[in-house]
PDB file of N, CA and C in Angstrom:
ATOM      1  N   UNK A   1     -33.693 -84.708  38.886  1.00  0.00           N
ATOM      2  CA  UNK A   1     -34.148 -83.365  38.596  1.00  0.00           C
ATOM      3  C   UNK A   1     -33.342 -82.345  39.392  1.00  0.00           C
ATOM      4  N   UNK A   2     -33.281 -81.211  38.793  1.00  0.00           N
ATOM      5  CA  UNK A   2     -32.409 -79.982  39.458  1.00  0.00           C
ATOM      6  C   UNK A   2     -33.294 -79.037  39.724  1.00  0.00           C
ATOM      7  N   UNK A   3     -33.438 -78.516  40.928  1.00  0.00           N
ATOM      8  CA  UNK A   3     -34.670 -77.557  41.057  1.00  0.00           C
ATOM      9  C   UNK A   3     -33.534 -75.788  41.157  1.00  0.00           C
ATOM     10  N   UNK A   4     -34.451 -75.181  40.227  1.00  0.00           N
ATOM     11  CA  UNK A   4     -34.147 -73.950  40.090  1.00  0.00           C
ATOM     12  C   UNK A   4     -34.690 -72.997  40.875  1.00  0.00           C
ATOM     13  N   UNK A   5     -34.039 -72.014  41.732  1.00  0.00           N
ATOM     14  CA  UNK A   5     -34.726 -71.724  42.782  1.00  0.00           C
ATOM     15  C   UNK A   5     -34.749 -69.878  42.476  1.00  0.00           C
ATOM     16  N   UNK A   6     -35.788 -69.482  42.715  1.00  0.00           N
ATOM     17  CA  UNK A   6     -35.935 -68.032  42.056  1.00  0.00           C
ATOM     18  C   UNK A   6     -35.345 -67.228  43.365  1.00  0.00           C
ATOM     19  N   UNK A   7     -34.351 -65.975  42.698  1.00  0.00           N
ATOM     20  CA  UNK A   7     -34.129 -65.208  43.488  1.00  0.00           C
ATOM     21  C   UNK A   7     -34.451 -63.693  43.416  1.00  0.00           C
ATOM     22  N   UNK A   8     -34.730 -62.973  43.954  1.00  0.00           N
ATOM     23  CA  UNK A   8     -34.840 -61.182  44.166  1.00  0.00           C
ATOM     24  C   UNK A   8     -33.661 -60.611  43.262  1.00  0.00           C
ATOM     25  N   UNK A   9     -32.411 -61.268  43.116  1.00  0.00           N
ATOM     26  CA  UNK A   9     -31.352 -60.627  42.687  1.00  0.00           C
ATOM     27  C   UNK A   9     -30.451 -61.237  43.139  1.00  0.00           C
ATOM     28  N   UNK A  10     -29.123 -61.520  41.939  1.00  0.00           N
ATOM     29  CA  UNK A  10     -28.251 -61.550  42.261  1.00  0.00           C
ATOM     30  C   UNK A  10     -26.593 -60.840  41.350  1.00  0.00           C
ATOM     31  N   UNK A  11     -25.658 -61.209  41.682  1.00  0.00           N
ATOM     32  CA  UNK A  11     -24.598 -60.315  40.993  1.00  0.00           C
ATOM     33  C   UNK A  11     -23.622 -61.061  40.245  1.00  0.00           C
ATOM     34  N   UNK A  12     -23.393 -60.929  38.851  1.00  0.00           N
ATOM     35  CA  UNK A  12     -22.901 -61.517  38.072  1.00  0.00           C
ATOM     36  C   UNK A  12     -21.655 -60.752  37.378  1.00  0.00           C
ATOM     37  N   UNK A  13     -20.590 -61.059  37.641  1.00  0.00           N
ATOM     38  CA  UNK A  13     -19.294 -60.495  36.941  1.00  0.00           C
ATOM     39  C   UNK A  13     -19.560 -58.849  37.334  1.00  0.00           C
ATOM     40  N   UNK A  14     -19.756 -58.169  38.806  1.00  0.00           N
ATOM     41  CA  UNK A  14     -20.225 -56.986  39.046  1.00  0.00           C
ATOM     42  C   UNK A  14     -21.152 -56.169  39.144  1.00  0.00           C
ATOM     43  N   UNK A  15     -22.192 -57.192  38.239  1.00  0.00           N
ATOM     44  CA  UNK A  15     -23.219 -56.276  37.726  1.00  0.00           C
ATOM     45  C   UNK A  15     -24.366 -57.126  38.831  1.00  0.00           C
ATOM     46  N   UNK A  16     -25.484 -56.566  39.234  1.00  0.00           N
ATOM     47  CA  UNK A  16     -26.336 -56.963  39.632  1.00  0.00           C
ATOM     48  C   UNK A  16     -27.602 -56.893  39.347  1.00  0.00           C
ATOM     49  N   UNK A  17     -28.133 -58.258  39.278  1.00  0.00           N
ATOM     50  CA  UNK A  17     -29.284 -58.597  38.032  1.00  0.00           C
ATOM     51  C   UNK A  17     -30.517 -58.712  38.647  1.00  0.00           C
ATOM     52  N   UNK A  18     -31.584 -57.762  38.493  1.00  0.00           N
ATOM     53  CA  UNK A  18     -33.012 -58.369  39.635  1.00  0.00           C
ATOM     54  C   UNK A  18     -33.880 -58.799  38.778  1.00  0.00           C
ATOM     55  N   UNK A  19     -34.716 -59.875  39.428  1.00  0.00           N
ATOM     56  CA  UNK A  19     -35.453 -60.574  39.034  1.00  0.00           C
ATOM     57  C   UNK A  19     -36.563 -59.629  37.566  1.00  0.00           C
ATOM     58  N   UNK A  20     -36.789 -58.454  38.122  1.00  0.00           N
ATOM     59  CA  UNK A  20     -37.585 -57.452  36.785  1.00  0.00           C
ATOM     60  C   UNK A  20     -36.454 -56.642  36.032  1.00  0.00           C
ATOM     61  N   UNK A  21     -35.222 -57.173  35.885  1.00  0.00           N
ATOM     62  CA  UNK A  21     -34.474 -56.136  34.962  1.00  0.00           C
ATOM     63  C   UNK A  21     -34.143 -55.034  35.658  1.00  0.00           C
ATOM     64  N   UNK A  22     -34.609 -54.100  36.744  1.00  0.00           N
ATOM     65  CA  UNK A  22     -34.148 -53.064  37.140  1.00  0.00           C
ATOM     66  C   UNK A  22     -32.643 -52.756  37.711  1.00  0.00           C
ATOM     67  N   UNK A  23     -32.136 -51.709  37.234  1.00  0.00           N
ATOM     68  CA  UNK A  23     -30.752 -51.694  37.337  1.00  0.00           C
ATOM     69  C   UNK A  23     -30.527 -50.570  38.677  1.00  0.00           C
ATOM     70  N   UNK A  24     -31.559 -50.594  39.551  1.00  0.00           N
ATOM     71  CA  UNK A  24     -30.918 -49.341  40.834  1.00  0.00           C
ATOM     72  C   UNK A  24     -29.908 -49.921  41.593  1.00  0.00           C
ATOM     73  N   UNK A  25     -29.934 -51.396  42.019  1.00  0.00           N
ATOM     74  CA  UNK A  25     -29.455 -51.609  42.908  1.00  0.00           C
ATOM     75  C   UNK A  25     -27.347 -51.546  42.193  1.00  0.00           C
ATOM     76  N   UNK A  26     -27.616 -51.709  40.833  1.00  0.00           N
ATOM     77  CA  UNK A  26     -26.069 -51.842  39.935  1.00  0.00           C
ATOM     78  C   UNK A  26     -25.675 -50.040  40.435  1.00  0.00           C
ATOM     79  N   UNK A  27     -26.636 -49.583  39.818  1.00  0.00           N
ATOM     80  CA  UNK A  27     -26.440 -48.166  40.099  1.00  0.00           C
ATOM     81  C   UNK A  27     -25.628 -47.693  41.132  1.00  0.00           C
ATOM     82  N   UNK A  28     -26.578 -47.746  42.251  1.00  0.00           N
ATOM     83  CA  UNK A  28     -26.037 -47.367  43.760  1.00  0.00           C
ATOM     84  C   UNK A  28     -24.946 -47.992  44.139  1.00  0.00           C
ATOM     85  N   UNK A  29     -24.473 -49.447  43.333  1.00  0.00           N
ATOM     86  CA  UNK A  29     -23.691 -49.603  43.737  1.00  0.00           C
ATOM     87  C   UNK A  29     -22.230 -48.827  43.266  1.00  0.00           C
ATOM     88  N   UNK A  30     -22.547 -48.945  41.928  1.00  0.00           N
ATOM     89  CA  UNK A  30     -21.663 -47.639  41.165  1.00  0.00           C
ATOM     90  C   UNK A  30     -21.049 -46.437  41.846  1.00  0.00           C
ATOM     91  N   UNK A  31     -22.241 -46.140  42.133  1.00  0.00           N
ATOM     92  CA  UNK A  31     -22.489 -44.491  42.412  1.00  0.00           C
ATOM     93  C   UNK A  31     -21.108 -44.500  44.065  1.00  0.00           C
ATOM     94  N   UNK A  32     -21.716 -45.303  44.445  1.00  0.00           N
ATOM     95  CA  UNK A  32     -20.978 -45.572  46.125  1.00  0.00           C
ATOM     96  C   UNK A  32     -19.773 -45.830  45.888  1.00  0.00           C
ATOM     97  N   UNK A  33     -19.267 -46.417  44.915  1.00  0.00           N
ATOM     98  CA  UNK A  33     -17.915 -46.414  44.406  1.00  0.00           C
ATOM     99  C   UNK A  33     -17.115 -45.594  43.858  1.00  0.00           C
ATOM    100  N   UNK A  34     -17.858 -44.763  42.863  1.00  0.00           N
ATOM    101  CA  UNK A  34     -17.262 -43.719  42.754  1.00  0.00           C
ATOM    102  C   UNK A  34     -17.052 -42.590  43.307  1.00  0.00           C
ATOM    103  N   UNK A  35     -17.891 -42.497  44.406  1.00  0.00           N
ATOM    104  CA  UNK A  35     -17.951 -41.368  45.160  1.00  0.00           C
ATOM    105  C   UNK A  35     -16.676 -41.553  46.708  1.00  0.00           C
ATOM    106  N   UNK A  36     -16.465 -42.965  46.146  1.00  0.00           N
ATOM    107  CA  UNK A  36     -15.539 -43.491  47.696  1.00  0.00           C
ATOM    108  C   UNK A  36     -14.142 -43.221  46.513  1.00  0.00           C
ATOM    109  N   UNK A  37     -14.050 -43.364  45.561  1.00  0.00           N
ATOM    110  CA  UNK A  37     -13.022 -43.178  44.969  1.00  0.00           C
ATOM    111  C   UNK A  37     -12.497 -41.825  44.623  1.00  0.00           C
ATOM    112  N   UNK A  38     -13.402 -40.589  44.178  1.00  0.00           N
ATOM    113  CA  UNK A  38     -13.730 -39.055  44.562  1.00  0.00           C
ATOM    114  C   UNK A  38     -12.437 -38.684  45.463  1.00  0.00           C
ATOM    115  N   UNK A  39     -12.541 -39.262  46.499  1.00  0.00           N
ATOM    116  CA  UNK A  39     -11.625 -38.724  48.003  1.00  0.00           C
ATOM    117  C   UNK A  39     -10.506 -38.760  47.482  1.00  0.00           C
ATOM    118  N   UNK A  40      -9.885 -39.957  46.697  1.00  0.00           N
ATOM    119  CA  UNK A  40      -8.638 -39.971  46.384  1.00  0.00           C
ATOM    120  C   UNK A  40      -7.884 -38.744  45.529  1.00  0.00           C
ATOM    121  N   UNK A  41      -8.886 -38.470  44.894  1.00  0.00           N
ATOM    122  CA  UNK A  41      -8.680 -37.586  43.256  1.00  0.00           C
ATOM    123  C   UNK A  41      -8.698 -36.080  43.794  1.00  0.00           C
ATOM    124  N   UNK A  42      -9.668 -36.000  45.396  1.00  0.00           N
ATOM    125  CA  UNK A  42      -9.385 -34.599  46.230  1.00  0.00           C
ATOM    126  C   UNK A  42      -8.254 -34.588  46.511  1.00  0.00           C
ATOM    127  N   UNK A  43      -7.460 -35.659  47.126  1.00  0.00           N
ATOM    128  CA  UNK A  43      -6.466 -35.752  47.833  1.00  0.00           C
ATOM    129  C   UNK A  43      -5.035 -35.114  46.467  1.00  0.00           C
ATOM    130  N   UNK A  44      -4.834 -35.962  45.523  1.00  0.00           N
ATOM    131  CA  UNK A  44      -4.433 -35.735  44.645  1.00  0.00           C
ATOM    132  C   UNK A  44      -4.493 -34.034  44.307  1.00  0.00           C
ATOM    133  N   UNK A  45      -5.700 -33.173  43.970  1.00  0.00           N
ATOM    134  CA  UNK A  45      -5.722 -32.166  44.038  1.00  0.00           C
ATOM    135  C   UNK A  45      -4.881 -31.163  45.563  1.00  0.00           C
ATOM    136  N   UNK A  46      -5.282 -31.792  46.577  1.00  0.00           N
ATOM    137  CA  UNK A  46      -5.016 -31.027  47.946  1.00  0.00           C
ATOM    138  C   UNK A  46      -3.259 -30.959  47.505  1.00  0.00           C
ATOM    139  N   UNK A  47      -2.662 -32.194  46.919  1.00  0.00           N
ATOM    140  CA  UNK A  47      -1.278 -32.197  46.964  1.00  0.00           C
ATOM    141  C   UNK A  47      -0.529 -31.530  45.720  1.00  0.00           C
ATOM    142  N   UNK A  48      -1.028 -30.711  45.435  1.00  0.00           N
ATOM    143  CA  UNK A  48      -1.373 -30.151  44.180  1.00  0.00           C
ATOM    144  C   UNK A  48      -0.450 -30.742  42.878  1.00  0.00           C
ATOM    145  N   UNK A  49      -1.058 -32.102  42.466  1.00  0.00           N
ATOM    146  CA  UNK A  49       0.014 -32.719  41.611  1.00  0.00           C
ATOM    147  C   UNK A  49      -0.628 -32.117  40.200  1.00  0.00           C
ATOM    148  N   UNK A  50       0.026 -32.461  39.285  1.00  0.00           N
ATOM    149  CA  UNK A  50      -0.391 -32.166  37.766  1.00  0.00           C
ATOM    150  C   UNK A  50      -1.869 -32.288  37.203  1.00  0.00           C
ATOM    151  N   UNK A  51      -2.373 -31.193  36.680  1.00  0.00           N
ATOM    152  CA  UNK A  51      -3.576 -31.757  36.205  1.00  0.00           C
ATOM    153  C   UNK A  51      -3.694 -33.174  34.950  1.00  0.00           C
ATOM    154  N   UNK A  52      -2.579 -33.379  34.541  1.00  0.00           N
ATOM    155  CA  UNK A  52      -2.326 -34.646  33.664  1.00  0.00           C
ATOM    156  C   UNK A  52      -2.715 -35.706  34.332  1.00  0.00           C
ATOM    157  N   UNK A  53      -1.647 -35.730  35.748  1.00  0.00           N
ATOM    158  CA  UNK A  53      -1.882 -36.958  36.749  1.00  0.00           C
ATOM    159  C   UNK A  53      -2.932 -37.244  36.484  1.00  0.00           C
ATOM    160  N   UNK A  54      -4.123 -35.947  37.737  1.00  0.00           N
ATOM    161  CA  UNK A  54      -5.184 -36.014  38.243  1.00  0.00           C
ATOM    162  C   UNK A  54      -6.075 -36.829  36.910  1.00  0.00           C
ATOM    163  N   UNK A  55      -6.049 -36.348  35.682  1.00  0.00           N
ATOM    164  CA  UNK A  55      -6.924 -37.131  34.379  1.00  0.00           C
ATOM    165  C   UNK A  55      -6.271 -38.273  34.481  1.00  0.00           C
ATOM    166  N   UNK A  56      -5.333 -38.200  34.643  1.00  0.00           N
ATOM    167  CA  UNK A  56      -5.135 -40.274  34.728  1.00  0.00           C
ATOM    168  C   UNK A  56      -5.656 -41.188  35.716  1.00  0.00           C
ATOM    169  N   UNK A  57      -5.378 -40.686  36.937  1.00  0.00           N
ATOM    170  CA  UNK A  57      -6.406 -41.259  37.844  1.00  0.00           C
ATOM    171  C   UNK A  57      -7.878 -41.245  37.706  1.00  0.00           C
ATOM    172  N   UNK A  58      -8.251 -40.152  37.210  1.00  0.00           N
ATOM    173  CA  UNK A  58     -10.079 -40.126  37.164  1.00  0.00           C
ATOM    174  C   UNK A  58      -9.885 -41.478  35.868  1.00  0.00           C
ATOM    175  N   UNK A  59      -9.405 -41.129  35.003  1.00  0.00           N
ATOM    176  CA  UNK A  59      -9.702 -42.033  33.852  1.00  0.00           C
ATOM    177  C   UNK A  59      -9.759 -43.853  34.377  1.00  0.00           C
ATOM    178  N   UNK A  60      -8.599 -43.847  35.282  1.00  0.00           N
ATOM    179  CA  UNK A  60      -8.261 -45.501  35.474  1.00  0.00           C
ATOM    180  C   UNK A  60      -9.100 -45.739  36.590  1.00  0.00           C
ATOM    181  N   UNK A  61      -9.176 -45.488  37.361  1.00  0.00           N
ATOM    182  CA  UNK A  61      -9.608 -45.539  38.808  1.00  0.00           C
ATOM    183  C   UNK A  61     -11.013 -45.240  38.786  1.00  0.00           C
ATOM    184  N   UNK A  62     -11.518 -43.438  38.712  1.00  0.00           N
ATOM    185  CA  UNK A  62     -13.114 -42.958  38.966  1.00  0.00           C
ATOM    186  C   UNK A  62     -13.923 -44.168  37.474  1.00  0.00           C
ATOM    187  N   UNK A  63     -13.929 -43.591  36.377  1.00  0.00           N
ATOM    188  CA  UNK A  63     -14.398 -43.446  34.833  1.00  0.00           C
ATOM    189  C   UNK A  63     -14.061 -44.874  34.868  1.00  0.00           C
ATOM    190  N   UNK A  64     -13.437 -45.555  35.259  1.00  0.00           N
ATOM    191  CA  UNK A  64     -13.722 -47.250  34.577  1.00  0.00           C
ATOM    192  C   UNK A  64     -14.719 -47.874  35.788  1.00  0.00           C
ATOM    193  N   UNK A  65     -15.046 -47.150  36.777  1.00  0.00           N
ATOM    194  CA  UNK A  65     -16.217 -47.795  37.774  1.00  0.00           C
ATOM    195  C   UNK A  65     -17.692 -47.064  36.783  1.00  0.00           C
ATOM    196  N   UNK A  66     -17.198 -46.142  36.409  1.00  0.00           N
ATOM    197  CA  UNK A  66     -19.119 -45.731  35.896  1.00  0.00           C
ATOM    198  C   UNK A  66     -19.243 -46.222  34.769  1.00  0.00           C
ATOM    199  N   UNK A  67     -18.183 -46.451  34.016  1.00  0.00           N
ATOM    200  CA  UNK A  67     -18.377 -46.987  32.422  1.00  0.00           C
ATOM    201  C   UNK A  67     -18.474 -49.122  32.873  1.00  0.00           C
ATOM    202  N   UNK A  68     -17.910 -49.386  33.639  1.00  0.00           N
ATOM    203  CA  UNK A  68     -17.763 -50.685  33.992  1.00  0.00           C
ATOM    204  C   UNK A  68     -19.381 -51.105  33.725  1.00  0.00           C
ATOM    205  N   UNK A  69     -19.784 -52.084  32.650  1.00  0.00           N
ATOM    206  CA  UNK A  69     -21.112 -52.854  32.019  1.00  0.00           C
ATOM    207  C   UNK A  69     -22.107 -51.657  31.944  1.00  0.00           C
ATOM    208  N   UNK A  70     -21.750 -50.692  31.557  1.00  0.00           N
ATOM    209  CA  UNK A  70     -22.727 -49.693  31.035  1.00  0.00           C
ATOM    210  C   UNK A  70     -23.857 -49.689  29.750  1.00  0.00           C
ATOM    211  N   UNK A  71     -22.948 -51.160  28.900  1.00  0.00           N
ATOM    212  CA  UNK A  71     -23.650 -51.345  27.802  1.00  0.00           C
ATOM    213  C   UNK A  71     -24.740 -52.414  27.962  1.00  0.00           C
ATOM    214  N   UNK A  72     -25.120 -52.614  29.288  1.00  0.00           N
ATOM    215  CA  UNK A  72     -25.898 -53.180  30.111  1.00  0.00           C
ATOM    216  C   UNK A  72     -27.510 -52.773  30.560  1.00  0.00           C
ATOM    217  N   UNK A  73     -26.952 -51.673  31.609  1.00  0.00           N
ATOM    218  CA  UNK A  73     -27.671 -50.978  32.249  1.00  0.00           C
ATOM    219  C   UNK A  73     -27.779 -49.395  32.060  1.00  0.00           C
ATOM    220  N   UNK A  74     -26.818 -49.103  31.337  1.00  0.00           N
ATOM    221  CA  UNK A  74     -27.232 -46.834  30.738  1.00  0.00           C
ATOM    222  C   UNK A  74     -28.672 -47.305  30.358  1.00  0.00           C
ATOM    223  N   UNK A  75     -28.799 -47.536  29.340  1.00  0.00           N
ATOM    224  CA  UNK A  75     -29.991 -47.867  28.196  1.00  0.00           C
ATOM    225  C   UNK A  75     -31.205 -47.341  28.733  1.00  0.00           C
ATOM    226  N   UNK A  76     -31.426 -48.397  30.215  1.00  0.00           N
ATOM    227  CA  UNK A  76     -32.726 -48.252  30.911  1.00  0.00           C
ATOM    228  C   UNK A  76     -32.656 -47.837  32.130  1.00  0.00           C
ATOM    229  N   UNK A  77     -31.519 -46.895  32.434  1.00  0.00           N
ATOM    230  CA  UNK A  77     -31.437 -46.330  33.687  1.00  0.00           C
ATOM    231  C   UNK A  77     -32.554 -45.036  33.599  1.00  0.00           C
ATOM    232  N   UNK A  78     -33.148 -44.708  34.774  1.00  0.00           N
ATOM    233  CA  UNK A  78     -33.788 -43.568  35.102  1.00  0.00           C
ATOM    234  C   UNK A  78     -32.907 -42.587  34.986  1.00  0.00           C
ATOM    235  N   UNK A  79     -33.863 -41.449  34.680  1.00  0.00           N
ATOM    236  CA  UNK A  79     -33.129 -40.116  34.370  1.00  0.00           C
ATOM    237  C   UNK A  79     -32.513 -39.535  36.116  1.00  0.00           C
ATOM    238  N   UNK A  80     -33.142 -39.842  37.012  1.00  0.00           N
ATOM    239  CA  UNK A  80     -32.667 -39.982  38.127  1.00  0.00           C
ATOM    240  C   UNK A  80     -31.237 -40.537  38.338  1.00  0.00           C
ATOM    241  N   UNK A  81     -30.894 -41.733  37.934  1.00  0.00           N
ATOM    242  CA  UNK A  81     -30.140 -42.346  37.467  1.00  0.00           C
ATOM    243  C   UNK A  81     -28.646 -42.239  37.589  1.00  0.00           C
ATOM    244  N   UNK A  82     -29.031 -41.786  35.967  1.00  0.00           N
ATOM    245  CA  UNK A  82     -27.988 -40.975  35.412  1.00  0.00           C
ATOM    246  C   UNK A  82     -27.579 -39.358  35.587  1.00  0.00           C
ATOM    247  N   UNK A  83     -28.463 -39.126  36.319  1.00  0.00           N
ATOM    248  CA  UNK A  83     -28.079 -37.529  37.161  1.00  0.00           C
ATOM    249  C   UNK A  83     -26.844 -37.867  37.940  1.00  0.00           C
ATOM    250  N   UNK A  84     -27.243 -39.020  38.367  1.00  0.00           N
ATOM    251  CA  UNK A  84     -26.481 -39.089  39.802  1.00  0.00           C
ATOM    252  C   UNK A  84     -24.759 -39.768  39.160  1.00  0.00           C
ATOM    253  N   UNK A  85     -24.808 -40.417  37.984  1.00  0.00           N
ATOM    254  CA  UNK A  85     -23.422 -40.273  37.630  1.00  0.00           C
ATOM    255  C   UNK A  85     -23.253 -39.062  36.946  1.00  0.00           C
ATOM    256  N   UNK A  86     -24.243 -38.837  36.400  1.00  0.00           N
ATOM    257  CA  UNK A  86     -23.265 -37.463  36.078  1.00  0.00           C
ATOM    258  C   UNK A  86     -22.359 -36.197  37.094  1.00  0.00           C
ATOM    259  N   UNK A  87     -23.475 -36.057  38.251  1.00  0.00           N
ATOM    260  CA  UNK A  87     -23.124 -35.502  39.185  1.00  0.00           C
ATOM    261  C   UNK A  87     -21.455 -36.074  39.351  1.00  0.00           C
ATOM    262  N   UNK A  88     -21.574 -37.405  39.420  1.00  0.00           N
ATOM    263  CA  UNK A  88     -19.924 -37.861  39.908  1.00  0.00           C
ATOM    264  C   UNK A  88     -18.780 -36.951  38.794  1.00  0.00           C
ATOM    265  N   UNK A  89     -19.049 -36.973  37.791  1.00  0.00           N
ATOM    266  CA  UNK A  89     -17.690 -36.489  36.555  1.00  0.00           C
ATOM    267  C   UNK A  89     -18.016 -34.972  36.863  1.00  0.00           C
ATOM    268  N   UNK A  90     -18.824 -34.359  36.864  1.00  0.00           N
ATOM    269  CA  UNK A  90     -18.694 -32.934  37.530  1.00  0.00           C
ATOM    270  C   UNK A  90     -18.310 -32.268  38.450  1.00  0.00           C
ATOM    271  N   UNK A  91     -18.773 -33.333  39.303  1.00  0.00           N
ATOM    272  CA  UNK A  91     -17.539 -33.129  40.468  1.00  0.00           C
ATOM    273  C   UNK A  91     -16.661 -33.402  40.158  1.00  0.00           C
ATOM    274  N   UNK A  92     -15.645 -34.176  39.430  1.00  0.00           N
ATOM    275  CA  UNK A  92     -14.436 -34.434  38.976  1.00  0.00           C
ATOM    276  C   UNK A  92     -13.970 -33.218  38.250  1.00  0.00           C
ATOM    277  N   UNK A  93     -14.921 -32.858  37.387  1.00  0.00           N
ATOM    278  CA  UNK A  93     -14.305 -31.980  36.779  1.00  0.00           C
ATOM    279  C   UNK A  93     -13.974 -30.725  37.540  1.00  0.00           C
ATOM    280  N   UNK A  94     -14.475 -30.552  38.691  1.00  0.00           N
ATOM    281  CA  UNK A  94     -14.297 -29.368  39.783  1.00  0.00           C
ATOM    282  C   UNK A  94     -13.064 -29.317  39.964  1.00  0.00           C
ATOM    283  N   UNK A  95     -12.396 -30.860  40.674  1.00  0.00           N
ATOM    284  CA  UNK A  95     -11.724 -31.177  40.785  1.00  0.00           C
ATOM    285  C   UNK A  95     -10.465 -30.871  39.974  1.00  0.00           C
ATOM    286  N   UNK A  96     -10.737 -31.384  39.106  1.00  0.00           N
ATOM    287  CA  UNK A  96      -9.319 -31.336  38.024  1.00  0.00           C
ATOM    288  C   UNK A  96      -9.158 -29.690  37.341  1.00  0.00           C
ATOM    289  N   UNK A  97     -10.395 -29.042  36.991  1.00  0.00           N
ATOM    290  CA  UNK A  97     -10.211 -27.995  36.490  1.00  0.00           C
ATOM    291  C   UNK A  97     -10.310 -28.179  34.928  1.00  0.00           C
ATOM    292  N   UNK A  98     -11.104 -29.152  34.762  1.00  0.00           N
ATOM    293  CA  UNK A  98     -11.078 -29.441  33.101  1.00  0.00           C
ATOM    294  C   UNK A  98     -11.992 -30.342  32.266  1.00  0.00           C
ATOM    295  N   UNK A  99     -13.045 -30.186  31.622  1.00  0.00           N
ATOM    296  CA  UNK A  99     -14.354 -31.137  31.065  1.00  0.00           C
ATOM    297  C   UNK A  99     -13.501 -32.425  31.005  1.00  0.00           C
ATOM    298  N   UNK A 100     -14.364 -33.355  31.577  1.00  0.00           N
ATOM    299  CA  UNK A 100     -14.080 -34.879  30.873  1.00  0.00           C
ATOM    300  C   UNK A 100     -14.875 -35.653  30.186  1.00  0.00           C
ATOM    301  N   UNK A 101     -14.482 -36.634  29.833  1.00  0.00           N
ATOM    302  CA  UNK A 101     -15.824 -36.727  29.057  1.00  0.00           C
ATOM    303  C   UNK A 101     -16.906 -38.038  29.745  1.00  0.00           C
ATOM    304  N   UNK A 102     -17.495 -38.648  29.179  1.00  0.00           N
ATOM    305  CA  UNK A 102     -18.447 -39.302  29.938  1.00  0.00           C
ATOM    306  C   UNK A 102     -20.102 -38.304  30.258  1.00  0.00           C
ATOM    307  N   UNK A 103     -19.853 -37.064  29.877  1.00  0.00           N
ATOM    308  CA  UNK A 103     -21.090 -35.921  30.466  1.00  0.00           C
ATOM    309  C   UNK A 103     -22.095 -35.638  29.006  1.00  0.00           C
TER     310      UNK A 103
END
């Protein structure tokens, strides 16, 4: 026999799965990533490179951490949630000087 042993949560290909479905802990982790990735895309701005660049980096770098298994966890995220990525692309868009999409 193989005994299956129940856990609180764990993380599968990025995503992190809790025992009731709730997706905060995927979230925050998101959120902490993109906001550590943010700095770069200031920096980019401080050096005042192209606003083209700057959309390429948000796109590859910021925007593939918030879209990364979204077809997962958006669905049943709290409106709380999803404030808080949105907040991230708005600030981007501060940044760059130009709507992106994801909002």
């Amino acid at each position: 026999f193989t005994t299956v042993t129940s856990v609180e949560s764990f993380e599968f290909l990025g995503t992190i799965i809790s025992k009731d479905l709730e997706w905060e802990d995927t979230i925050d982790t998101t959120v902490k990533k993109a906001q550590q990735r943010m700095y770069f895309l200031w920096q980019l701005r401080k050096h005042n490179l192209p606003q083209a660049t700057m959309v390429q980096f948000y796109t590859a770098i910021v925007e593939s951490v918030l879209t990364f298994s979204t077809m997962v966890w958006f669905g049943p995220a709290t409106k709380h949630d999803t404030r808080r990525l949105r907040r991230i692309v708005r600030s981007a868009e501060k940044v760059i000087v130009r709507n992106l999409p994801l909002h």
